[in-house]
PDB file of N, CA and C in Angstrom:
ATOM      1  N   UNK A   1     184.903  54.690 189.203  1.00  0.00           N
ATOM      2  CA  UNK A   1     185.295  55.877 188.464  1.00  0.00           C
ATOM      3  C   UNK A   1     186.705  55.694 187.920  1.00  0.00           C
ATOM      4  N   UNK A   2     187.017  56.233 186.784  1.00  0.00           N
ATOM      5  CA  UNK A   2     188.372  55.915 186.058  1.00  0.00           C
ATOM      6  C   UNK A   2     189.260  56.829 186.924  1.00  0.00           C
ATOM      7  N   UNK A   3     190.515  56.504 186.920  1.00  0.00           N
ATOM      8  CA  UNK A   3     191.661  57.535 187.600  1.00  0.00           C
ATOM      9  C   UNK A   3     192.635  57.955 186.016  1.00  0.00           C
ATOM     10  N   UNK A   4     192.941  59.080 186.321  1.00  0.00           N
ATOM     11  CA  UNK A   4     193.631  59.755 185.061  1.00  0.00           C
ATOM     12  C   UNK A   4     192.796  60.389 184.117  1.00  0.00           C
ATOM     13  N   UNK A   5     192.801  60.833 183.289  1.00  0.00           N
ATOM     14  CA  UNK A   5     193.180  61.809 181.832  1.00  0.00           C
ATOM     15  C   UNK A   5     191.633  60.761 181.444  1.00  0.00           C
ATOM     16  N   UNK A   6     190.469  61.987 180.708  1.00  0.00           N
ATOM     17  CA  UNK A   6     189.326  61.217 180.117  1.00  0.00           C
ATOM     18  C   UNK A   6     189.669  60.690 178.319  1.00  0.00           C
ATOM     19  N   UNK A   7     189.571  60.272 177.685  1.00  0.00           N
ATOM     20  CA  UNK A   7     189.898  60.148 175.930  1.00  0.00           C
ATOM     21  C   UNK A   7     190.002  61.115 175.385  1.00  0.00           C
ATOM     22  N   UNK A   8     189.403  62.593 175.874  1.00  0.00           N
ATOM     23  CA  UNK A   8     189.033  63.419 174.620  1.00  0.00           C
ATOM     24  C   UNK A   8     190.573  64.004 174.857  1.00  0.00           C
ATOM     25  N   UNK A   9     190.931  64.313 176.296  1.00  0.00           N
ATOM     26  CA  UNK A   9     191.775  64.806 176.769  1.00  0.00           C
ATOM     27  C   UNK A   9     193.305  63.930 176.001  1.00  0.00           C
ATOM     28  N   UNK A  10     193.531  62.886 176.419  1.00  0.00           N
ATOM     29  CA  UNK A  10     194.784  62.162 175.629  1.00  0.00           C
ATOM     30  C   UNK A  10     194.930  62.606 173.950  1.00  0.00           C
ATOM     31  N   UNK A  11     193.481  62.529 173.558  1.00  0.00           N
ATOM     32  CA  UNK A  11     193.075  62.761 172.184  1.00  0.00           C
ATOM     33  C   UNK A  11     193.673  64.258 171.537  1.00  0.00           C
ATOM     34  N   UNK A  12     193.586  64.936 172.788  1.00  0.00           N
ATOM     35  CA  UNK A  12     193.957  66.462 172.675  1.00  0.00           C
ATOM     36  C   UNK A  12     195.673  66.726 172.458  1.00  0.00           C
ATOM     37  N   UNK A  13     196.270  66.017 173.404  1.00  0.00           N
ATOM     38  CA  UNK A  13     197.313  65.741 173.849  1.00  0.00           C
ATOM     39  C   UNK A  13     197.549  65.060 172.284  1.00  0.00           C
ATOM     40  N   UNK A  14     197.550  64.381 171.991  1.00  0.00           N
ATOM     41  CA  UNK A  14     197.959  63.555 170.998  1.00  0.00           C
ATOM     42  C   UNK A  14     197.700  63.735 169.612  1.00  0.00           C
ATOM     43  N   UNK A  15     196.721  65.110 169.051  1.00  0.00           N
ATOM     44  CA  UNK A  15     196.285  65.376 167.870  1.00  0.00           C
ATOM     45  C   UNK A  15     197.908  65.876 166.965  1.00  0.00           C
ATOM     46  N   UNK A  16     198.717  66.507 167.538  1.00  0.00           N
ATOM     47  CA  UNK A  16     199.828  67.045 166.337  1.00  0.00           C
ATOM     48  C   UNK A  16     200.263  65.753 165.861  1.00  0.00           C
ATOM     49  N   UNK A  17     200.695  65.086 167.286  1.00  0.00           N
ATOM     50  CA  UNK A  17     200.936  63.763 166.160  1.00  0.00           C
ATOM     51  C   UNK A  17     200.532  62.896 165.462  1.00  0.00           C
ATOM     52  N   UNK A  18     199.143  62.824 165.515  1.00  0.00           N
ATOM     53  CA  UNK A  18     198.583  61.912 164.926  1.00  0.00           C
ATOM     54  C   UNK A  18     198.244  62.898 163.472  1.00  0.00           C
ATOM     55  N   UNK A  19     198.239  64.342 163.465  1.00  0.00           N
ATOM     56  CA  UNK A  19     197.777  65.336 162.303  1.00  0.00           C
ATOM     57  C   UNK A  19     199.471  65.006 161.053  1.00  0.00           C
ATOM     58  N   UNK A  20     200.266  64.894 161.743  1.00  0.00           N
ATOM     59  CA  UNK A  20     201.526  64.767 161.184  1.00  0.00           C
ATOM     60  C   UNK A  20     201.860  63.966 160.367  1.00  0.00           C
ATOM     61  N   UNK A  21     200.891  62.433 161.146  1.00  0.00           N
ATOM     62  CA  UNK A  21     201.331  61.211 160.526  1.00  0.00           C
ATOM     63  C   UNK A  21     200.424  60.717 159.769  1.00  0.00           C
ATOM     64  N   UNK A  22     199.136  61.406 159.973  1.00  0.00           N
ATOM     65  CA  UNK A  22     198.243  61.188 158.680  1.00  0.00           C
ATOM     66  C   UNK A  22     198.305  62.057 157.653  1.00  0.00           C
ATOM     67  N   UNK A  23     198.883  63.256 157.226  1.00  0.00           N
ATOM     68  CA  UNK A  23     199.538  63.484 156.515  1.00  0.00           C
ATOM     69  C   UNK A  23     200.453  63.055 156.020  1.00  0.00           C
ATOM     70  N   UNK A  24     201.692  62.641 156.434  1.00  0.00           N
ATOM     71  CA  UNK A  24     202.275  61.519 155.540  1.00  0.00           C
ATOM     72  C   UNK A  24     202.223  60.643 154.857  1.00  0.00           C
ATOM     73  N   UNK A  25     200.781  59.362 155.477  1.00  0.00           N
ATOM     74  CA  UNK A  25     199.977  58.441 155.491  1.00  0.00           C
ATOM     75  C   UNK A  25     199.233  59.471 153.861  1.00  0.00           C
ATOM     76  N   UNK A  26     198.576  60.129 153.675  1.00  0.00           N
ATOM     77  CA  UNK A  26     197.757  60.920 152.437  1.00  0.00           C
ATOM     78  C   UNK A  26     198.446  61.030 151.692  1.00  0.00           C
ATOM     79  N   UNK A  27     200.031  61.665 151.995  1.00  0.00           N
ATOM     80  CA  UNK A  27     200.706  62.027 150.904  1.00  0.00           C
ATOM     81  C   UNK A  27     201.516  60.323 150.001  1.00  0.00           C
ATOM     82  N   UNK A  28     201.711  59.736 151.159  1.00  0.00           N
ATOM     83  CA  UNK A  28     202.202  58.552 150.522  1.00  0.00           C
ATOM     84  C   UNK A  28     201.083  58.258 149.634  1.00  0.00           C
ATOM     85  N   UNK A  29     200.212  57.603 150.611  1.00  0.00           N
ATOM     86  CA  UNK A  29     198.969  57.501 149.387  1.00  0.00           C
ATOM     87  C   UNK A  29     198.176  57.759 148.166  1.00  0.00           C
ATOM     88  N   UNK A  30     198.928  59.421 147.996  1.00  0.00           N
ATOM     89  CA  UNK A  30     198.579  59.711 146.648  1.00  0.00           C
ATOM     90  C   UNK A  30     199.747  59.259 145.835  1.00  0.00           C
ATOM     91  N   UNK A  31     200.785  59.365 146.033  1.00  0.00           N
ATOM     92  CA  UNK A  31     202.309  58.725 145.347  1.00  0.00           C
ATOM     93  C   UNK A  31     202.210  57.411 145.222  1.00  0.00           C
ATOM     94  N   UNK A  32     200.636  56.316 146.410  1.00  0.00           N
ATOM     95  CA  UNK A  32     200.798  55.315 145.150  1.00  0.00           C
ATOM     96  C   UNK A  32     199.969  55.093 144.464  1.00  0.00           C
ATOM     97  N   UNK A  33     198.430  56.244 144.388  1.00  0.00           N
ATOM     98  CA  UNK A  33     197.467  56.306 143.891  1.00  0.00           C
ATOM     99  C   UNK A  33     197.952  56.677 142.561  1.00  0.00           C
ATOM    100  N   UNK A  34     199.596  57.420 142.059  1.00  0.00           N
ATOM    101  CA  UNK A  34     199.859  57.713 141.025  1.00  0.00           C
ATOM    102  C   UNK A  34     200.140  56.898 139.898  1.00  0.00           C
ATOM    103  N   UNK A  35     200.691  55.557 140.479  1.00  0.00           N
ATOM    104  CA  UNK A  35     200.315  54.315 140.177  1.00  0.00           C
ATOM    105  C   UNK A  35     198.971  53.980 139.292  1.00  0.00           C
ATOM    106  N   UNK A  36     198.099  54.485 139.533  1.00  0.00           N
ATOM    107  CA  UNK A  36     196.757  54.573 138.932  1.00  0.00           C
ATOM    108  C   UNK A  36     196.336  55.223 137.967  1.00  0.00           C
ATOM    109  N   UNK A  37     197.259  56.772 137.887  1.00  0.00           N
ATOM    110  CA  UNK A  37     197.070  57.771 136.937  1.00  0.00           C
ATOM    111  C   UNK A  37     196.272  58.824 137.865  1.00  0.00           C
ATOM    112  N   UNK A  38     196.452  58.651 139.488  1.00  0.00           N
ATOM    113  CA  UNK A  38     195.380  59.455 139.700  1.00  0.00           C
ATOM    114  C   UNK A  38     196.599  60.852 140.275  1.00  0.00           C
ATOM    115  N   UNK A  39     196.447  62.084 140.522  1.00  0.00           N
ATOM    116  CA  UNK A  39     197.419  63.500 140.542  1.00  0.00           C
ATOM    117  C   UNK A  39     197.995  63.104 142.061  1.00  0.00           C
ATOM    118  N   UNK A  40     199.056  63.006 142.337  1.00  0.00           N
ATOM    119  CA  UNK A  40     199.988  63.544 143.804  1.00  0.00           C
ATOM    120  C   UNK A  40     199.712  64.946 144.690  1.00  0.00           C
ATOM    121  N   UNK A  41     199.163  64.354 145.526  1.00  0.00           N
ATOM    122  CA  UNK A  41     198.761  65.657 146.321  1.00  0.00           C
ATOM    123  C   UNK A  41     199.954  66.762 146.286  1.00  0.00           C
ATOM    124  N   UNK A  42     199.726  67.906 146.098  1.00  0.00           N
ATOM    125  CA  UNK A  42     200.680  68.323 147.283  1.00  0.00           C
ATOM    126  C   UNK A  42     200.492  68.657 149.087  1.00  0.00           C
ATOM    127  N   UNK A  43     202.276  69.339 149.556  1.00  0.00           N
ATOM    128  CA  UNK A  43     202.223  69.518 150.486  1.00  0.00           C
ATOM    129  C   UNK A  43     201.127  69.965 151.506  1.00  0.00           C
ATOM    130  N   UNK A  44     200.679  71.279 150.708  1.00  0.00           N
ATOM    131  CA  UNK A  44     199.534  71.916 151.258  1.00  0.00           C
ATOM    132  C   UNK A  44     198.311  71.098 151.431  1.00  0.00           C
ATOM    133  N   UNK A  45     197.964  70.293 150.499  1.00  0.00           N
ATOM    134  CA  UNK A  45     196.629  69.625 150.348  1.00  0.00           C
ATOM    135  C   UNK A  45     196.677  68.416 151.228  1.00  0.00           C
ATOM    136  N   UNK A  46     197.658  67.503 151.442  1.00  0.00           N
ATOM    137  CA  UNK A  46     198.163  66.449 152.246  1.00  0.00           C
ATOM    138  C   UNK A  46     198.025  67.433 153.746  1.00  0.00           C
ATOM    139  N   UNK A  47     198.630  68.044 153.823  1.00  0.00           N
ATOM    140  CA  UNK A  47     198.587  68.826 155.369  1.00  0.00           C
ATOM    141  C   UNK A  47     197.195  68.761 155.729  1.00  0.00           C
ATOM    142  N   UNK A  48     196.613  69.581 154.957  1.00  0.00           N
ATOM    143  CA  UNK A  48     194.925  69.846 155.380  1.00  0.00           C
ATOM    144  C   UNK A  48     194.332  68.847 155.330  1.00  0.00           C
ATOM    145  N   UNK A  49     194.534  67.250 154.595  1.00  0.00           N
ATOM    146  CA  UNK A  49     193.540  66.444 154.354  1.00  0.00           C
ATOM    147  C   UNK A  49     193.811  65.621 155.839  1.00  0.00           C
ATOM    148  N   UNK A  50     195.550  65.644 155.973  1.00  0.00           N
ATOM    149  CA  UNK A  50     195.821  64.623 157.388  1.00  0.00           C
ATOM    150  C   UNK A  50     195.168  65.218 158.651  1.00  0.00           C
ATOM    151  N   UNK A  51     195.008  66.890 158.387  1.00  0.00           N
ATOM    152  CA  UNK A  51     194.670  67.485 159.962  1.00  0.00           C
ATOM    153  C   UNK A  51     193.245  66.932 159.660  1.00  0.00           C
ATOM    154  N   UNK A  52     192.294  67.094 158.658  1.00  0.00           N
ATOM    155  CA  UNK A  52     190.598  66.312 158.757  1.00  0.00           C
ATOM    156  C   UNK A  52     190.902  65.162 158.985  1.00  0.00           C
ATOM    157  N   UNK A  53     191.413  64.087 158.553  1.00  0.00           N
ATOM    158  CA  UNK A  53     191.731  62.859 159.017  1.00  0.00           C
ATOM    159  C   UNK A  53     191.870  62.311 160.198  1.00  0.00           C
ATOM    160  N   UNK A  54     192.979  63.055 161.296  1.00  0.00           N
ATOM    161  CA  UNK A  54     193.425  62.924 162.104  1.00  0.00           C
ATOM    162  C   UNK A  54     192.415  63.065 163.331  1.00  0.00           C
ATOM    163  N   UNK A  55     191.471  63.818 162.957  1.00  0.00           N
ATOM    164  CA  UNK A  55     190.557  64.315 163.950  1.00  0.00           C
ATOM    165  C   UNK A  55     190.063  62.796 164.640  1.00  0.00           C
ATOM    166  N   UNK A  56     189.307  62.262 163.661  1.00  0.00           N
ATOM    167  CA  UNK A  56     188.603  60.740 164.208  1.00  0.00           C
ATOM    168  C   UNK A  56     189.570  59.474 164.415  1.00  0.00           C
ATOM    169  N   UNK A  57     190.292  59.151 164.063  1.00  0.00           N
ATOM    170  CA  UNK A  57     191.713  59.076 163.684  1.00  0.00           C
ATOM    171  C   UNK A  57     192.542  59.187 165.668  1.00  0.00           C
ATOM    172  N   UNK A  58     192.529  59.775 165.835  1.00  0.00           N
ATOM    173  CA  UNK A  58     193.351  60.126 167.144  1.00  0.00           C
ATOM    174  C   UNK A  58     192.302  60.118 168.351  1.00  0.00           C
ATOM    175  N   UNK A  59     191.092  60.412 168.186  1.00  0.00           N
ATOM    176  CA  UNK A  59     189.831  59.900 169.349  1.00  0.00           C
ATOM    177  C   UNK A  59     189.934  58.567 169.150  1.00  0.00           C
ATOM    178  N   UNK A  60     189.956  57.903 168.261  1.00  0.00           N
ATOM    179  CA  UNK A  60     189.829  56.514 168.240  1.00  0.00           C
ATOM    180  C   UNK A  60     191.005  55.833 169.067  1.00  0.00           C
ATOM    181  N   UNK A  61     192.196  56.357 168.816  1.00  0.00           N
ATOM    182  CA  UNK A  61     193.699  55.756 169.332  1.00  0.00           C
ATOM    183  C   UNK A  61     193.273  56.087 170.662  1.00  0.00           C
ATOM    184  N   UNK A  62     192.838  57.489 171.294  1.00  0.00           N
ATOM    185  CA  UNK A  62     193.162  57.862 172.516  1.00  0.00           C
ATOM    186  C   UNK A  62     191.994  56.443 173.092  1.00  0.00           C
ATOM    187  N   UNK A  63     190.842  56.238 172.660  1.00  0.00           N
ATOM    188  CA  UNK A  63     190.121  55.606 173.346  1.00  0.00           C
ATOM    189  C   UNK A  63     190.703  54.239 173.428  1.00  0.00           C
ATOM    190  N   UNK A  64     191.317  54.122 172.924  1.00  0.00           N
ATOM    191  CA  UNK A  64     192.082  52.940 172.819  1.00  0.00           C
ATOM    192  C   UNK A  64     192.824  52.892 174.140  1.00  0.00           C
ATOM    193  N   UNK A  65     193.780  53.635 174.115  1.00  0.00           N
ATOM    194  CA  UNK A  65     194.982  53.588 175.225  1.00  0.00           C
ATOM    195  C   UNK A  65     194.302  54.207 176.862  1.00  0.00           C
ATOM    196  N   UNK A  66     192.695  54.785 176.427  1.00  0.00           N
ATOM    197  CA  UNK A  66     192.354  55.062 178.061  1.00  0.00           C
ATOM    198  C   UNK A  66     191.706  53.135 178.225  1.00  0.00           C
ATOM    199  N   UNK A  67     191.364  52.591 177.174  1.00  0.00           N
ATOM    200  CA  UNK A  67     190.797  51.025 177.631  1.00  0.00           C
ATOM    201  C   UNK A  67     192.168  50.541 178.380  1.00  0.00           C
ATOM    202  N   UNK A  68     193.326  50.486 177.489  1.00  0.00           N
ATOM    203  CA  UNK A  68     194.856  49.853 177.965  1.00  0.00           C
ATOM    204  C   UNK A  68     195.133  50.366 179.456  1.00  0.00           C
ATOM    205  N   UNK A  69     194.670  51.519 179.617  1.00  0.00           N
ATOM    206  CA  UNK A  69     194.896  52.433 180.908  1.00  0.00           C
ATOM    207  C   UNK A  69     194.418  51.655 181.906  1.00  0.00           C
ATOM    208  N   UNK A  70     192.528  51.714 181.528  1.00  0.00           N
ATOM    209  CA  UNK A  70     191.719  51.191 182.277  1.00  0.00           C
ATOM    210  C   UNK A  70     192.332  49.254 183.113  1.00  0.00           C
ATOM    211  N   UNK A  71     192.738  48.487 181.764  1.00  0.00           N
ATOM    212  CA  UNK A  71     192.826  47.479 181.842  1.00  0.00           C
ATOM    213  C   UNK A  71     194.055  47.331 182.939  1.00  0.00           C
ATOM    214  N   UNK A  72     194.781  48.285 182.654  1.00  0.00           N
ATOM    215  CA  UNK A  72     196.723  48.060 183.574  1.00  0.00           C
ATOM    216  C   UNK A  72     195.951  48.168 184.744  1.00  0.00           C
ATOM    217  N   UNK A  73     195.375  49.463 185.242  1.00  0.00           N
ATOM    218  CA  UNK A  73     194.726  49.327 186.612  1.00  0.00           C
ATOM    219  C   UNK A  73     193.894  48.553 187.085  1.00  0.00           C
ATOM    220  N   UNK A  74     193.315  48.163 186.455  1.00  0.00           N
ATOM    221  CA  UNK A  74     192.494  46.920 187.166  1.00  0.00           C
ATOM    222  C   UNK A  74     192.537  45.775 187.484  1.00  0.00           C
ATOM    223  N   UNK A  75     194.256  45.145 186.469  1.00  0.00           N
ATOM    224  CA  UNK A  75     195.292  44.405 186.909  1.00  0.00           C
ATOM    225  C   UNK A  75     195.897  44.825 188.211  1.00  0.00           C
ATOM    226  N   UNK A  76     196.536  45.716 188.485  1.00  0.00           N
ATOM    227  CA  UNK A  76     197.129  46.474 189.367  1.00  0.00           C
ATOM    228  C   UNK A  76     196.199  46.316 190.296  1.00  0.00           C
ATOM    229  N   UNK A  77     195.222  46.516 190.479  1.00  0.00           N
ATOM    230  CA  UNK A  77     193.943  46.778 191.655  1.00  0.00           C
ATOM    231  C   UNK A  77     193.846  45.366 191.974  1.00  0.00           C
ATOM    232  N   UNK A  78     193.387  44.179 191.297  1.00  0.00           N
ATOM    233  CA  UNK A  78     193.354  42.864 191.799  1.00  0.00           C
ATOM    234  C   UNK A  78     194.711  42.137 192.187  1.00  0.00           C
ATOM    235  N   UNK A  79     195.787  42.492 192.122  1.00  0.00           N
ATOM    236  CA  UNK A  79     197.185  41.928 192.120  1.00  0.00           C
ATOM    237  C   UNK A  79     197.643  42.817 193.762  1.00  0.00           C
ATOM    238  N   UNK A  80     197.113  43.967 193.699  1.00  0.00           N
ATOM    239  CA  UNK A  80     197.502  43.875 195.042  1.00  0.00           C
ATOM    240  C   UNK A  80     196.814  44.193 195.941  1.00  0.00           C
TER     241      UNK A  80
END
């Protein structure tokens, strides 16, 4: 059985920031999609597109760091 915090939970823990920075991540992206001729989001629209983004986006990271979790302890568990 795992010890600590399940993914969805870290995931939970970890959604503002990951909603924050994929918004930035959108808004940059349209500033270089402008490059293209294609319109610069705004603020508002970048906000809302990073919080949909972020959703799958931040389950993915958290599952990530409960594997890193998993892996430290099971180092830890055979080492001593």
């Amino acid at each position: 059985m795992k010890n600590g915090w399940p993914a969805y939970r870290i995931a939970l823990v970890l959604y503002p920031f990951g909603a924050g920075a994929m918004a930035v991540n959108v808004f940059f992206a349209s500033l270089i999609g402008s490059w293209l001729g294609l319109p610069v989001l705004s603020t508002g629209v970048s906000i809302i597109a990073g919080a949909v983004v972020a959703v799958p986006a931040t389950y993915f990271f958290a599952r990530h760091i409960r594997h890193l979790m998993d892996e430290a302890d099971a180092t830890n568990n055979q080492a001593g």
